[in-house]
PDB file of N, CA and C in Angstrom:
ATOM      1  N   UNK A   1    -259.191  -2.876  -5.490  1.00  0.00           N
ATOM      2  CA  UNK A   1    -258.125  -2.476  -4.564  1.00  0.00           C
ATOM      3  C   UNK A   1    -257.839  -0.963  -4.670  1.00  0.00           C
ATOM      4  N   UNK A   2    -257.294  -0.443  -5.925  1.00  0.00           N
ATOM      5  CA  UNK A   2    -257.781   1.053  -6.056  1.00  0.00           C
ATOM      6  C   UNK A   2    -258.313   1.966  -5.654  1.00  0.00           C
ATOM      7  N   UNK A   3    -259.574   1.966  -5.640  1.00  0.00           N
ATOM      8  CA  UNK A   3    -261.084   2.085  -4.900  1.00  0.00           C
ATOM      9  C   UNK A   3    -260.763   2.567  -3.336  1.00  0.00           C
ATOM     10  N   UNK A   4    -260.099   1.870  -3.020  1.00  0.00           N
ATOM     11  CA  UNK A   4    -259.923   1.310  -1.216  1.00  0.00           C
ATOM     12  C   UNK A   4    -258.614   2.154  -1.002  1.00  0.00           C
ATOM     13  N   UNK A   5    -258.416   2.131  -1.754  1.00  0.00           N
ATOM     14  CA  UNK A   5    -256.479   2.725  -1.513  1.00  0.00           C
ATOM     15  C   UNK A   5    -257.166   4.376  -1.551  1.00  0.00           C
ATOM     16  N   UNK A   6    -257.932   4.522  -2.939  1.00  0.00           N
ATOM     17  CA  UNK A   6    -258.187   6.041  -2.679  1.00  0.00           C
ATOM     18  C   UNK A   6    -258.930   6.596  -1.434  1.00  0.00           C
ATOM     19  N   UNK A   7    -259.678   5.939  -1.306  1.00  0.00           N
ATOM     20  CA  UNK A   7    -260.526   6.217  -0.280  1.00  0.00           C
ATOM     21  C   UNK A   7    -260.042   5.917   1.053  1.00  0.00           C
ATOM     22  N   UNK A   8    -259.094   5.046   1.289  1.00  0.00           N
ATOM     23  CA  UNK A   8    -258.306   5.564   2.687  1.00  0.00           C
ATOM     24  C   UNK A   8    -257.557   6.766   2.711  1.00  0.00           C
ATOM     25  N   UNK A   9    -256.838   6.819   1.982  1.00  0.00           N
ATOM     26  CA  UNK A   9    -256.397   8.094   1.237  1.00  0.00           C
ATOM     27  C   UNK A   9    -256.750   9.207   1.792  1.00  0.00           C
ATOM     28  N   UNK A  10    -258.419   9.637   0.969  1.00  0.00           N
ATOM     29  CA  UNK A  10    -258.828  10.343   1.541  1.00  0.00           C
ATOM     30  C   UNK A  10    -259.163  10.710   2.883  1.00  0.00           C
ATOM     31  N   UNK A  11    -259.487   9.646   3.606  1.00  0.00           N
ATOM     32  CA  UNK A  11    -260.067   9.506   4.799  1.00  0.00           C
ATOM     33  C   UNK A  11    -258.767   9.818   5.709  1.00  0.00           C
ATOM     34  N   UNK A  12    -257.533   9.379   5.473  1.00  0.00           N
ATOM     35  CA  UNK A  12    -256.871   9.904   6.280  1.00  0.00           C
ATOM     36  C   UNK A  12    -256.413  11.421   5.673  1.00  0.00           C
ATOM     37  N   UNK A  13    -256.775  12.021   4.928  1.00  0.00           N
ATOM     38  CA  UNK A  13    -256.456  13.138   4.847  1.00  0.00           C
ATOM     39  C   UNK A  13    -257.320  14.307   5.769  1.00  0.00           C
ATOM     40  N   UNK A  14    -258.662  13.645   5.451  1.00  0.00           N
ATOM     41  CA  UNK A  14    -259.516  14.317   5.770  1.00  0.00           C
ATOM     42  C   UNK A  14    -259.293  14.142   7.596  1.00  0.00           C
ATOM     43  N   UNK A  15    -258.567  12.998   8.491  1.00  0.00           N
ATOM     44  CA  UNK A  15    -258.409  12.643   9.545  1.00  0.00           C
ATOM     45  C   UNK A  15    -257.472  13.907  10.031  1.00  0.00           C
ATOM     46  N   UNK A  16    -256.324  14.055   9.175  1.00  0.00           N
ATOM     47  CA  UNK A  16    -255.144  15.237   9.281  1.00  0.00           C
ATOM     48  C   UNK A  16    -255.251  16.434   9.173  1.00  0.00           C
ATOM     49  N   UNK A  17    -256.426  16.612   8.505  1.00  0.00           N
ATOM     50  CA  UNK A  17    -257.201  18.068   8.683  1.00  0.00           C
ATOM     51  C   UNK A  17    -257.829  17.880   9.963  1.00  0.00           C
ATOM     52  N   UNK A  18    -258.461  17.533  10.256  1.00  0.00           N
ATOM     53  CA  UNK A  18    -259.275  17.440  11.141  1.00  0.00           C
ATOM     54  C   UNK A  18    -257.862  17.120  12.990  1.00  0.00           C
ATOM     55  N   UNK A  19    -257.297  16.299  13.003  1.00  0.00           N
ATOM     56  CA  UNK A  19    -256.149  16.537  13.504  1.00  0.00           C
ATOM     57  C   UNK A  19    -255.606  17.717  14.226  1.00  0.00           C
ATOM     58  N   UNK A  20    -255.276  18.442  13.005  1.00  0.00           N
ATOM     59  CA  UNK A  20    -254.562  19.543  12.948  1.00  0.00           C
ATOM     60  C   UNK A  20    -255.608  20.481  13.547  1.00  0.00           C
ATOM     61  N   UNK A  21    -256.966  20.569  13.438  1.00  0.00           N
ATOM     62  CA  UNK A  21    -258.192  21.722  13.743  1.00  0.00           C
ATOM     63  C   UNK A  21    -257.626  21.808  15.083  1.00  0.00           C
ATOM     64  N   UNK A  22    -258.119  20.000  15.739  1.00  0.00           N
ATOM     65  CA  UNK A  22    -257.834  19.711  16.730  1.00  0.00           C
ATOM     66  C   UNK A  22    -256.952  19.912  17.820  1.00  0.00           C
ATOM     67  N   UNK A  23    -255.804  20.171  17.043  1.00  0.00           N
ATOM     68  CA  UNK A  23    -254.607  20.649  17.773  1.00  0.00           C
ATOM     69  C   UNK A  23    -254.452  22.041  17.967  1.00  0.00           C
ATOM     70  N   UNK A  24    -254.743  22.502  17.383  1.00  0.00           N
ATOM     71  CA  UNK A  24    -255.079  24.012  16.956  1.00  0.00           C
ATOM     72  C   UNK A  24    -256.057  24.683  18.207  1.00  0.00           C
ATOM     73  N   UNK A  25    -257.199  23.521  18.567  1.00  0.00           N
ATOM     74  CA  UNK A  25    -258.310  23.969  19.321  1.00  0.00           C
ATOM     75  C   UNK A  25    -257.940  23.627  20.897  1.00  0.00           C
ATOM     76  N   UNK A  26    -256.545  22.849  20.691  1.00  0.00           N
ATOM     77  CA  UNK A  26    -256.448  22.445  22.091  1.00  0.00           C
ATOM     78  C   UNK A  26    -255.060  23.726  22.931  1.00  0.00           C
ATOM     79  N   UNK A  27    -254.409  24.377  21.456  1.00  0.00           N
ATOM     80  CA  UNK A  27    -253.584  25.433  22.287  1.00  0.00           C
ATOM     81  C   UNK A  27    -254.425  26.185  22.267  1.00  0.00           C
ATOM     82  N   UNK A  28    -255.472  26.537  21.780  1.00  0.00           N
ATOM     83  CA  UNK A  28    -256.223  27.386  22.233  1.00  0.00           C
ATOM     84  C   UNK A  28    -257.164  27.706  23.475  1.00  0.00           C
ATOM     85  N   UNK A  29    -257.254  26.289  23.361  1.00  0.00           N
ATOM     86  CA  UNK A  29    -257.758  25.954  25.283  1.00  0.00           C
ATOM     87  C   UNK A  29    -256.806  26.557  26.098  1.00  0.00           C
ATOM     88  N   UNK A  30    -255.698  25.479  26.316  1.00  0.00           N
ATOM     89  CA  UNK A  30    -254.776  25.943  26.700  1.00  0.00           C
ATOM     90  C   UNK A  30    -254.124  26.881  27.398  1.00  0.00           C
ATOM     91  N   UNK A  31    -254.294  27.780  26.180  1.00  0.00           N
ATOM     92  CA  UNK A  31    -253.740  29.420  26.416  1.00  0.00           C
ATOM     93  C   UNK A  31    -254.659  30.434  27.351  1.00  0.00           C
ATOM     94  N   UNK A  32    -255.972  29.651  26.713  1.00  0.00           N
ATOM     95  CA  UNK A  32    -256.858  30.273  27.788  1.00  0.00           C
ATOM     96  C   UNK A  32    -257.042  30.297  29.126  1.00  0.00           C
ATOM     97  N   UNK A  33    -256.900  29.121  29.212  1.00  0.00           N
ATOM     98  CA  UNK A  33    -256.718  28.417  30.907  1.00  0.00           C
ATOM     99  C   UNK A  33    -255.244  28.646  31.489  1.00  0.00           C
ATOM    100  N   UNK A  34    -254.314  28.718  30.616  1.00  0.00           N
ATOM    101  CA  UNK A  34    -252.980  29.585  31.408  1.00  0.00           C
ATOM    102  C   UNK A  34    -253.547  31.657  31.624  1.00  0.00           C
ATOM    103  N   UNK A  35    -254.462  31.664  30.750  1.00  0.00           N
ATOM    104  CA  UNK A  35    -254.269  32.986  31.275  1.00  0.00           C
ATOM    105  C   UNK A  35    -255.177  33.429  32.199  1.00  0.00           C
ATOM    106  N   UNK A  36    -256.586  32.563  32.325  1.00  0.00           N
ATOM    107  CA  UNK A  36    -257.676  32.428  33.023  1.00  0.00           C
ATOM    108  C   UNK A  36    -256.130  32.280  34.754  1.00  0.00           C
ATOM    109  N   UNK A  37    -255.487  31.642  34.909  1.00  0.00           N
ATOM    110  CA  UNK A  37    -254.814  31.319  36.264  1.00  0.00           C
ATOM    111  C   UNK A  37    -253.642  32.393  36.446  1.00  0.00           C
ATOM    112  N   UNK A  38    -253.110  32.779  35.424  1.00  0.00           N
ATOM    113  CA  UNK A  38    -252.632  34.153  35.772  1.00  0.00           C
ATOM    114  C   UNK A  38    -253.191  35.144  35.828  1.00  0.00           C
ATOM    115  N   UNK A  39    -254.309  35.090  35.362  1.00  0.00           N
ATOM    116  CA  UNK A  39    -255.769  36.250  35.883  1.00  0.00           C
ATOM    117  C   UNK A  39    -255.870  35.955  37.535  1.00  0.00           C
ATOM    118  N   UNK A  40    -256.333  34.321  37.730  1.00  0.00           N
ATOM    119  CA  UNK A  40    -256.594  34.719  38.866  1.00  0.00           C
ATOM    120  C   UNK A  40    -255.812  35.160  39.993  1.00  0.00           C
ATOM    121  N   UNK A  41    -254.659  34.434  39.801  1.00  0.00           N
ATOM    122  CA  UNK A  41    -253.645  34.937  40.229  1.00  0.00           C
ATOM    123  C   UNK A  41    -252.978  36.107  41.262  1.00  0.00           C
ATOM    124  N   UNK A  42    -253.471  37.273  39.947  1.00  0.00           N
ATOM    125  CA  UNK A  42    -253.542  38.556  40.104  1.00  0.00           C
ATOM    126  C   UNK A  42    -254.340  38.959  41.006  1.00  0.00           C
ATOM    127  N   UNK A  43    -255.448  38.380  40.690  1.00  0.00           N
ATOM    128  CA  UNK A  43    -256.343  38.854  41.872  1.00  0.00           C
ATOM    129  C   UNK A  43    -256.395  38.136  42.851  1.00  0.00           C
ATOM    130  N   UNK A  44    -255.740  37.149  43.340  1.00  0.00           N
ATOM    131  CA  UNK A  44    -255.559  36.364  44.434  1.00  0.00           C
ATOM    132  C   UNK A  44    -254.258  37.398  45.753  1.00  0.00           C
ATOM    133  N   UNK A  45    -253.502  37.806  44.471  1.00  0.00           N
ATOM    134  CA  UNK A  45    -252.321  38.645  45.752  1.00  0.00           C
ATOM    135  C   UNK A  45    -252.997  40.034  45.525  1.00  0.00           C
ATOM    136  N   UNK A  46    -253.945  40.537  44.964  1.00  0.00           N
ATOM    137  CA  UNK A  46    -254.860  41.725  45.801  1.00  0.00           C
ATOM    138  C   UNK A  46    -255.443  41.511  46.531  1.00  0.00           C
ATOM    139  N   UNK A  47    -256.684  40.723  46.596  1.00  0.00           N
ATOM    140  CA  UNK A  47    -257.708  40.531  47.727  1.00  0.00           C
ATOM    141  C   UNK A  47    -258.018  39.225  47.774  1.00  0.00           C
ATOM    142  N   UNK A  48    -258.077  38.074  48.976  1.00  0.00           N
ATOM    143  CA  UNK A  48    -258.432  36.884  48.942  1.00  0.00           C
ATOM    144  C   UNK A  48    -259.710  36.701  49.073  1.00  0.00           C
ATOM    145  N   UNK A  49    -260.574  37.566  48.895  1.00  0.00           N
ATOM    146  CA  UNK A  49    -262.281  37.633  49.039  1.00  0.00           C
ATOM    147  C   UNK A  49    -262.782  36.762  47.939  1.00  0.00           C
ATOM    148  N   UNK A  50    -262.966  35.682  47.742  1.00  0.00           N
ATOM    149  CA  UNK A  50    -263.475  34.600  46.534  1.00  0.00           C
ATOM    150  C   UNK A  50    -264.434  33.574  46.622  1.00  0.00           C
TER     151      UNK A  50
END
């Protein structure tokens, strides 16, 4: 039983790292794609040529 206890243990630790990367990688999307649309944005009320 031990055995099993540690090793979920781990596994969800290693899940919460991994989690967290995750979350990490998704404001990073995110942020990109909010600024990718206020990019275009910008250039949408200069010239509508697209």
């Amino acid at each position: 039983m031990q055995t099993t206890k540690s090793l979920m243990h781990k596994i969800f630790r290693r899940a919460k790292d991994r989690d967290r990367e995750y979350k990490r990688q998704i404001e990073g999307i995110k942020g990109l794609l909010i600024w990718q649309q206020n990019r275009s944005k910008g250039h949408t009320k200069k010239c509508d040529t697209h």
